[in-house]
Protein backbone atom coordinates (compact mmCIF):
# COMPACT_ATOMS: atom_id res chain seq x y z
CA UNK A 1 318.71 83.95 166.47
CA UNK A 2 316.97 86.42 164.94
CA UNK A 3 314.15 84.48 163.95
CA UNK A 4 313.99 83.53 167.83
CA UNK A 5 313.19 86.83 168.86
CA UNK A 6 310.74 87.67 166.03
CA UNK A 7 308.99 84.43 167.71
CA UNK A 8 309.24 85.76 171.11
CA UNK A 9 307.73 89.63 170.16
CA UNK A 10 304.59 87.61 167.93
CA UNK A 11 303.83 85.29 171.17
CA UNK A 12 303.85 88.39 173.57
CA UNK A 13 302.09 90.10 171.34
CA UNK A 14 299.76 87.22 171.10
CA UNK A 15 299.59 86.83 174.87
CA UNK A 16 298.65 90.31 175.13
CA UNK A 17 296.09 90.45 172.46
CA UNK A 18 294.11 87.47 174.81
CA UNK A 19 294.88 89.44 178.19
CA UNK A 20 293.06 92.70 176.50
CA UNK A 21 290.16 90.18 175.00
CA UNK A 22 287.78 90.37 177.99
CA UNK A 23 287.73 94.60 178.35
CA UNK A 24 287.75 94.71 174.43
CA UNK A 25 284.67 92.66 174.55
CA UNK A 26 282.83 94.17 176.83
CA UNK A 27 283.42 97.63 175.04
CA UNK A 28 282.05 96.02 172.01
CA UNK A 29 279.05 94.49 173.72
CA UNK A 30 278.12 97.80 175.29
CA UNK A 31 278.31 99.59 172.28
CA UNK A 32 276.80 97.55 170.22
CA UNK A 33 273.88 97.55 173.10
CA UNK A 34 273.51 101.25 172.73
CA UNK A 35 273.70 101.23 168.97
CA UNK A 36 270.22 97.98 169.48
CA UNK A 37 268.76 100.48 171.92
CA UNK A 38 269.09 103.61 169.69
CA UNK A 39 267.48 101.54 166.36
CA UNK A 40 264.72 100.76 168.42
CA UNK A 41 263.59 104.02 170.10
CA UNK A 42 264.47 105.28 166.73
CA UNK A 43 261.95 102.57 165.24
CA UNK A 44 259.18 103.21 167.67
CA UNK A 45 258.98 106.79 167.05
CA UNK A 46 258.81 106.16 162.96
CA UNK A 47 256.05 104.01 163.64
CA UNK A 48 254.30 106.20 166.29
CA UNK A 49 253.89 103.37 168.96
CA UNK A 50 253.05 104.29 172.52
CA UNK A 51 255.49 103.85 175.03
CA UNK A 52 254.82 101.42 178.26
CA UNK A 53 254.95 104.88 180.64
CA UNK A 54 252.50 107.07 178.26
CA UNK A 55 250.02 103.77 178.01
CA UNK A 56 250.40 102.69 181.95
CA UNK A 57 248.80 106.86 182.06
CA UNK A 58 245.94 106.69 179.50
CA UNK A 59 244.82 104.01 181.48
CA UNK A 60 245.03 105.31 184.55
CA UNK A 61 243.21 108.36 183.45
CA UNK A 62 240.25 106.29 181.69
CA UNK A 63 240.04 104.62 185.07
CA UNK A 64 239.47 107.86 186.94
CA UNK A 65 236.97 108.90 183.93
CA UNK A 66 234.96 105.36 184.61
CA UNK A 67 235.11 106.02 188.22
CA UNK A 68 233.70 109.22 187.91
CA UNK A 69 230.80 108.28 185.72
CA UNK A 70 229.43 105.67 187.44
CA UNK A 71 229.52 108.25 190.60
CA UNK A 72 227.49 110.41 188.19
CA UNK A 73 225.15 107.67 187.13
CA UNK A 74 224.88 106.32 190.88
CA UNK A 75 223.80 109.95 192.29
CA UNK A 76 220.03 110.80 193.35
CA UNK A 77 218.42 112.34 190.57
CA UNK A 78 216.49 115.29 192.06
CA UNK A 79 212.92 115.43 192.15
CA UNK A 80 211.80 117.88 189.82
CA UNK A 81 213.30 116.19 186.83
């Protein structure tokens, strides 16, 4: 009898282990997400790579620098010179 009802307490403690595997998972997948996420920005800065944003500006500002120039180059020259 008594080794009935150790039986009974390991299978609902088994049965709750696999209702809990689902949240317990996605815990673990999110934190091991953050922990990918921090090794990388951590990475990138060691190395001293650009980010997307900071790139996506320099070339925006190049553009404007180009743009600019040619308005320079394309401008009536006065007489004199």
């Amino acid at each position: 009898m008594a080794e009935r009802g150790s039986t009974r307490l390991f299978l609902d403690a088994v049965e709750e282990l696999f209702a809990e595997l689902p949240t317990r998972a996605r815990g673990s997948k999110e934190k091991l997400s953050e922990q990918a996420v921090g090794a990388l920005r951590a990475l990138v800065d060691e190395l001293g790579l650009v980010k997307r944003d900071e790139l996506d500006e320099l070339e925006l500002r190049v553009a404007q620098l180009e743009h600019r120039l040619r308005l320079l180059e394309d401008a009536p020259r006065p007489q004199g010179s």
